[in-house]
Protein backbone atom coordinates (compact mmCIF):
# COMPACT_ATOMS: atom_id res chain seq x y z
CA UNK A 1 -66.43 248.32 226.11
CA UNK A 2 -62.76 247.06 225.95
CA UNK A 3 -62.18 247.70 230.05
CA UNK A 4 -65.45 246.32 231.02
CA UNK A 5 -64.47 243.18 228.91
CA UNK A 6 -61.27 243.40 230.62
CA UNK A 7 -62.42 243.50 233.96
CA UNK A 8 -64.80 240.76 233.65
CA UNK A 9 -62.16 238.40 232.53
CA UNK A 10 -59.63 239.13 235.99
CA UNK A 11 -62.98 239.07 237.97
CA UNK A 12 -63.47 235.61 236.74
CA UNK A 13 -59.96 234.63 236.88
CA UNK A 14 -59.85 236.27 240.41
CA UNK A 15 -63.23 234.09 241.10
CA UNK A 16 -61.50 230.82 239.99
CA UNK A 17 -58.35 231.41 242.24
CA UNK A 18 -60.76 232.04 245.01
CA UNK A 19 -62.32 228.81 244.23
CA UNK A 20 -59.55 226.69 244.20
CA UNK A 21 -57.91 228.07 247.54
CA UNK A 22 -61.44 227.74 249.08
CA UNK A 23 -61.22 224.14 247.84
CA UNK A 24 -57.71 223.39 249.60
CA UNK A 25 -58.89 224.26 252.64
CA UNK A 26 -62.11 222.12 252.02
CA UNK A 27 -59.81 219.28 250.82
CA UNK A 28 -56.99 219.83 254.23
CA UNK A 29 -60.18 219.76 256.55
CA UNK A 30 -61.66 216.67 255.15
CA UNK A 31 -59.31 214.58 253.17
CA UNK A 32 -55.78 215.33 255.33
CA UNK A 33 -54.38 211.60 254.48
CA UNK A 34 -50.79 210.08 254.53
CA UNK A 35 -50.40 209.63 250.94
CA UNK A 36 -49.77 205.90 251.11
CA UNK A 37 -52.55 205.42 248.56
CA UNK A 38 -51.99 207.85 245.08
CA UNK A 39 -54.92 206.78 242.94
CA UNK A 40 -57.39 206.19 246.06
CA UNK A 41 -56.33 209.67 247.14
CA UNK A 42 -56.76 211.51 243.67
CA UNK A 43 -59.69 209.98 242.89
CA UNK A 44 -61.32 211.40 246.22
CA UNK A 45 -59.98 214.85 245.64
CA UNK A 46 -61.21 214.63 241.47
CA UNK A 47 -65.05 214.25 243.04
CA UNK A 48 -64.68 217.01 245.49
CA UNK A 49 -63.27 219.22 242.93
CA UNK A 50 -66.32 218.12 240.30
CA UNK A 51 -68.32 218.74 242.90
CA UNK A 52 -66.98 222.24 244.08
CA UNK A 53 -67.59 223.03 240.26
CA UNK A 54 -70.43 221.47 239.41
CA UNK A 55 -71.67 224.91 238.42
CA UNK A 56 -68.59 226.21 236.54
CA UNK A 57 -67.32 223.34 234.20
CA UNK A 58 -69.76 220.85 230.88
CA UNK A 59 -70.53 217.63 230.88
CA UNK A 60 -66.50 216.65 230.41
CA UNK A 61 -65.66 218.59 233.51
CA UNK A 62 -63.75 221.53 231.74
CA UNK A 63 -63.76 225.44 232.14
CA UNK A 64 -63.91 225.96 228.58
CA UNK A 65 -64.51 224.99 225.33
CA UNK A 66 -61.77 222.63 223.30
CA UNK A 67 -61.97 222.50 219.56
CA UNK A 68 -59.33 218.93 220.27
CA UNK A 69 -60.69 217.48 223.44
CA UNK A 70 -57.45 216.84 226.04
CA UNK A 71 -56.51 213.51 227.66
CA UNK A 72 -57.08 215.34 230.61
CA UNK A 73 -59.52 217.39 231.71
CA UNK A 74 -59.38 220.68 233.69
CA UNK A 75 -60.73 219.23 236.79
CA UNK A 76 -58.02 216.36 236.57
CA UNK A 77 -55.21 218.98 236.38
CA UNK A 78 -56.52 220.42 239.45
CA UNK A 79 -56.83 217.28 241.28
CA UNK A 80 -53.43 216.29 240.00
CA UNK A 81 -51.65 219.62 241.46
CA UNK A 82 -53.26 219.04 244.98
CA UNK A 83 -51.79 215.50 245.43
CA UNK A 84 -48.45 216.27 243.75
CA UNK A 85 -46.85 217.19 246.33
CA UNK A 86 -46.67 213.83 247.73
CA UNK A 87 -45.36 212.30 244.57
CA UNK A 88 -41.65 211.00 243.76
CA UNK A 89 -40.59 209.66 240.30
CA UNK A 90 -37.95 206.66 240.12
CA UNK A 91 -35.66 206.16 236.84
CA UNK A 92 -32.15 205.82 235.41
CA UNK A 93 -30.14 206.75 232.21
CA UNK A 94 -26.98 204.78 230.93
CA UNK A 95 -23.65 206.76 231.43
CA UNK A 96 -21.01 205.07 229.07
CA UNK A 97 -17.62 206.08 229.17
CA UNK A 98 -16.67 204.62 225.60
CA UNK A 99 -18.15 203.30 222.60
CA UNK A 100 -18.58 199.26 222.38
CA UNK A 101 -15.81 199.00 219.73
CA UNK A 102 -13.12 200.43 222.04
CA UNK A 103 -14.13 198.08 225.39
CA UNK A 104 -11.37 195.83 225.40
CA UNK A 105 -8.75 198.74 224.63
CA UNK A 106 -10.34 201.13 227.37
CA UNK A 107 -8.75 201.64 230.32
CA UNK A 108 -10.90 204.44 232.13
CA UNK A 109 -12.16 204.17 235.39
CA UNK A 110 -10.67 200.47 235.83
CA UNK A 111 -8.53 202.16 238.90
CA UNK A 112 -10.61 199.68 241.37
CA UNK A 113 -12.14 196.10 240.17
CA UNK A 114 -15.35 196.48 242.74
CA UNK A 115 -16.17 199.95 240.99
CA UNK A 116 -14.67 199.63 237.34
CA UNK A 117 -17.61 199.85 234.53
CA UNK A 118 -19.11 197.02 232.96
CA UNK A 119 -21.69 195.99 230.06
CA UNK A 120 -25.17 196.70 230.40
CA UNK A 121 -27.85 197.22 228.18
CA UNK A 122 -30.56 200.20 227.66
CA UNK A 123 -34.58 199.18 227.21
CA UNK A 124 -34.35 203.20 225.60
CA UNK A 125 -32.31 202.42 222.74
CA UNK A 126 -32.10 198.72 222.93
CA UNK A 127 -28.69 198.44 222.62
CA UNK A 128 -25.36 197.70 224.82
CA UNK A 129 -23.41 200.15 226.17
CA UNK A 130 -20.20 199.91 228.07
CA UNK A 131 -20.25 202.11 231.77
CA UNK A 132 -22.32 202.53 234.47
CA UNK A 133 -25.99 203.75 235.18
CA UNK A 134 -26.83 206.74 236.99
CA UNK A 135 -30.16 206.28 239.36
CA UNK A 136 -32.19 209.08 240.17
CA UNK A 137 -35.14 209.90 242.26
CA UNK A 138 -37.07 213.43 242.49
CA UNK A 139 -40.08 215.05 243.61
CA UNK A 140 -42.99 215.51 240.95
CA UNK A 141 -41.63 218.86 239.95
CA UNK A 142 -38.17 217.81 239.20
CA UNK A 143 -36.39 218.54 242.36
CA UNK A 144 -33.74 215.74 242.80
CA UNK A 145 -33.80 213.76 246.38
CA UNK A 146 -31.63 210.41 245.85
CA UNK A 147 -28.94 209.41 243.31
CA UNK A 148 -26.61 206.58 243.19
CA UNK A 149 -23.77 205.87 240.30
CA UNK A 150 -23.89 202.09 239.59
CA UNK A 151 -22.35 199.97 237.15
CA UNK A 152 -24.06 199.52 234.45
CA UNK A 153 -24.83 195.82 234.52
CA UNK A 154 -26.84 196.42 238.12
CA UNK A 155 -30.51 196.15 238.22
CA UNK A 156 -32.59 199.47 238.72
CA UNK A 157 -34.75 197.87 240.85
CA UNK A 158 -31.49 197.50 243.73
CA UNK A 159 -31.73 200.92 243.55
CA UNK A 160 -34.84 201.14 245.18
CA UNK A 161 -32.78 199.74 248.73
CA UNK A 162 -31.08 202.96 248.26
CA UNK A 163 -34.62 205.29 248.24
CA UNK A 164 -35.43 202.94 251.10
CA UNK A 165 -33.10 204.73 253.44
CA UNK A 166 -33.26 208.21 251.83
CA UNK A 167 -35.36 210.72 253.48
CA UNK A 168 -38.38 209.60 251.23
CA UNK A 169 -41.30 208.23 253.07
CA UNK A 170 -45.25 209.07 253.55
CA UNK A 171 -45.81 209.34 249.47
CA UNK A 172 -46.14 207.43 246.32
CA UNK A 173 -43.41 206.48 244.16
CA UNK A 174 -43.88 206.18 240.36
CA UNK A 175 -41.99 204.13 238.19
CA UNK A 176 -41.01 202.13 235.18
CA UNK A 177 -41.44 198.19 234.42
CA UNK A 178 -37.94 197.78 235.55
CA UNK A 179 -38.85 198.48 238.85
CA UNK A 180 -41.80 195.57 239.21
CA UNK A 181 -41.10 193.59 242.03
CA UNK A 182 -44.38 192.49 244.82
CA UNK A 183 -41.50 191.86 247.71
CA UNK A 184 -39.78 194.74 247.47
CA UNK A 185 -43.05 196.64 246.84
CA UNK A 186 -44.49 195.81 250.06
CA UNK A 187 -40.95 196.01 252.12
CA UNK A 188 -41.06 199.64 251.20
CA UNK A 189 -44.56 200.15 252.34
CA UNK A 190 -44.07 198.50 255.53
CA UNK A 191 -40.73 200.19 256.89
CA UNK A 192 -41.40 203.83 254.84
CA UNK A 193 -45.10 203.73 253.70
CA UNK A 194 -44.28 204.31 250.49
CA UNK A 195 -46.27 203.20 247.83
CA UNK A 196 -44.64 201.78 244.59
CA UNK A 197 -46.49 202.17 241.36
CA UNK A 198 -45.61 200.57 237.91
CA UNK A 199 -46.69 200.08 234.75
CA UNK A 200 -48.67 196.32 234.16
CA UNK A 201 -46.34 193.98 232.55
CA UNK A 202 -47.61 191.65 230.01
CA UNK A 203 -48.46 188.69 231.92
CA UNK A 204 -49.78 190.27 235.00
CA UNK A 205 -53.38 189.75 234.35
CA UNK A 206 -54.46 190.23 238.15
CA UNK A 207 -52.60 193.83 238.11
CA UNK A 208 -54.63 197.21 237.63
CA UNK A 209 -54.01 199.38 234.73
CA UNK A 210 -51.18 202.35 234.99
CA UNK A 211 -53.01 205.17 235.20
CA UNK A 212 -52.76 207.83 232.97
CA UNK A 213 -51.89 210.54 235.19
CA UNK A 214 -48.65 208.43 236.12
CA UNK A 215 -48.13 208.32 232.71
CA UNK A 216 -47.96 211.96 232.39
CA UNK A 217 -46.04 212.50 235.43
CA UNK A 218 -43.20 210.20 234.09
CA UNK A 219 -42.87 212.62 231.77
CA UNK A 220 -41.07 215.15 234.07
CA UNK A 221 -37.95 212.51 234.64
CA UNK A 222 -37.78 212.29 231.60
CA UNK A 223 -37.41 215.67 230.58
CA UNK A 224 -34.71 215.71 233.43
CA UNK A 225 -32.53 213.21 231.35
CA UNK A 226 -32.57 215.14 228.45
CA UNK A 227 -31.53 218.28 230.52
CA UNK A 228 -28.66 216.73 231.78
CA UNK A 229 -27.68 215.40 228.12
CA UNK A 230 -28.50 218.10 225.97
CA UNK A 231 -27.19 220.91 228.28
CA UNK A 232 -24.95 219.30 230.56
CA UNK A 233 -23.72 216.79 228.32
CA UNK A 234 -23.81 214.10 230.99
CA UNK A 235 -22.82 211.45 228.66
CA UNK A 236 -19.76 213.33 227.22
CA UNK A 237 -17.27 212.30 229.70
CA UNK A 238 -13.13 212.97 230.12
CA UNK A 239 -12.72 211.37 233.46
CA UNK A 240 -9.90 208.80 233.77
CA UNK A 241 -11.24 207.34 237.16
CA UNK A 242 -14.41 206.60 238.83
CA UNK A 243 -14.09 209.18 241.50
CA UNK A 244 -13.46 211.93 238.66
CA UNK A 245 -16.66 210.60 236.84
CA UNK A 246 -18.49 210.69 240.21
CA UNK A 247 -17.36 214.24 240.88
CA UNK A 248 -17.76 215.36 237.60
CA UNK A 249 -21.96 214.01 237.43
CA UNK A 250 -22.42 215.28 241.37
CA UNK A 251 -21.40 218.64 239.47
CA UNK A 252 -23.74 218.52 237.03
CA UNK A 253 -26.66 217.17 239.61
CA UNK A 254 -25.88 220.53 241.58
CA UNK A 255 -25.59 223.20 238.53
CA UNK A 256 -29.48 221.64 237.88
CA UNK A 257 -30.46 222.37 241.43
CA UNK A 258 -29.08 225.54 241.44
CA UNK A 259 -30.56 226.83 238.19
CA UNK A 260 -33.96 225.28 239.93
CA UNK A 261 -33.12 227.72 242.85
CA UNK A 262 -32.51 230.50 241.07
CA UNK A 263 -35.94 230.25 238.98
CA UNK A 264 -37.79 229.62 242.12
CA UNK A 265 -36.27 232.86 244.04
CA UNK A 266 -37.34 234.47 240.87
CA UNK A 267 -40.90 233.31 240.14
CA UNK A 268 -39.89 231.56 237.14
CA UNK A 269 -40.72 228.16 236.13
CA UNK A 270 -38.89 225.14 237.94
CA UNK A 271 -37.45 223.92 234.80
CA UNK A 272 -36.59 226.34 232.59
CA UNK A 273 -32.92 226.15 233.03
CA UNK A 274 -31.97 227.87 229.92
CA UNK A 275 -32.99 231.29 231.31
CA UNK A 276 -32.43 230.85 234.83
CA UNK A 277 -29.54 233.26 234.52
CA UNK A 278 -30.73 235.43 231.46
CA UNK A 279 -31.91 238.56 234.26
């Protein structure tokens, strides 16, 4: 009784994976679109996979039973992993180099006026800091692609310039609401067909609501940043000039990619840097 309850469930896993390569190549022959549109393009891919389904999932277009329904449902998650690929994430994190009581004493990094830190302030923790910012862009599964070190009173959104003549283009870019702007949204569709998406500020009535799959996708930036604090201890900094702080974050930017590496050779999750070494 226990093997043929056993087999049943791999046959039905088995059946599922099945499915969802058969619906790949259903989605590549019918849907093969420069992802210049994320939302337009997901939605598309949600009905086929509802569709491809129909038979398989209830009436809230899941495998399975939830005792705690989820924000999103198991047909979303597919849909969601078949368009990622085409998805970049946009942020930035202070870097301060001392605390705001010992600005006018500090004399780090102030080896060169155009690139010696400054005041700026963080939406996170609403507060001042003294430093610079550190931009970042990367792929939807935390794979980093552009970076820039900037003081800290510069705008995120002139970081955007800088994704403009990365390698990026062809794909969707997700940010925050520091990153609104309708001119530099449409310059970077025109020259790289890249498609900005932010959250709706408070007056922008006209503007459609952030999904909730951006939302969500946020998250893995995010979770980024508090890598590179908690284990890399980005903001703990010795440097006494701005090229030794430079060097010193490019360091930390590569020991993430190569723990990334390492998992991947493996078959390990993406992320998990804490055990990317522990085999």
């Amino acid at each position: 009784m226990l093997l043929k309850t056993v087999y049943n469930l791999y046959k039905k896993r088995l059946c599922i994976l099945l499915y969802i390569s058969k619906l790949k190549v259903d989605i590549h022959h019918k849907y093969f679109l420069i992802m210049h549109n994320l939302k337009s393009n997901f939605d598309k891919i949600l009905n086929i996979t509802k569709s491809f389904y129909k038979g398989s999932i209830d009436a809230d277009h899941n495998y399975y039973f939830y005792p705690n329904k989820p924000k999103m449902s198991d047909c979303e998650i597919i849909a969601l992993s078949l368009v990622g690929e085409n998805i970049y994430l946009v942020d930035s994190i202070p870097v301060p180099i001392c605390k705001n009581a010992r600005i006018n004493r500090s004399k780090i990094c102030k080896d060169d006026y155009e690139t010696a830190p400054d005041r700026g302030y963080s939406a996170v923790t609403k507060s001042y800091f003294y430093g610079y910012k550190l931009h970042l862009a990367t792929s939807i599964r935390g794979v980093y692609s552009s970076m820039e070190l900037t003081k800290a009173s510069i705008h995120d959104i002139h970081f955007l310039n800088e994704v403009k003549h990365s390698r990026i283009e062809n794909c969707a870019l997700i940010g925050d609401k520091g990153y609104v702007s309708e001119p530099i949204q449409q310059d970077l569709f025109t020259t790289r067909q890249i498609k900005l998406f932010t959250p709706v500020k408070s007056g922008q009535h006209d503007k459609e609501p952030f999904p909730f799959i951006f939302m969500k996708s946020r998250k893995r930036i995010e979770t980024l940043f508090s890598q590179l604090c908690d284990q890399l201890m980005l903001k703990r900094n010795y440097a006494k000039s701005t090229k030794g702080l430079s060097v010193c974050i490019l360091c930390k930017i590569t020991a993430v990619t190569l723990l990334q590496y390492i998992n991947y050779k493996n078959e390990k999750p993406l992320n998990h840097l804490k055990y990317a070494l522990a085999s």
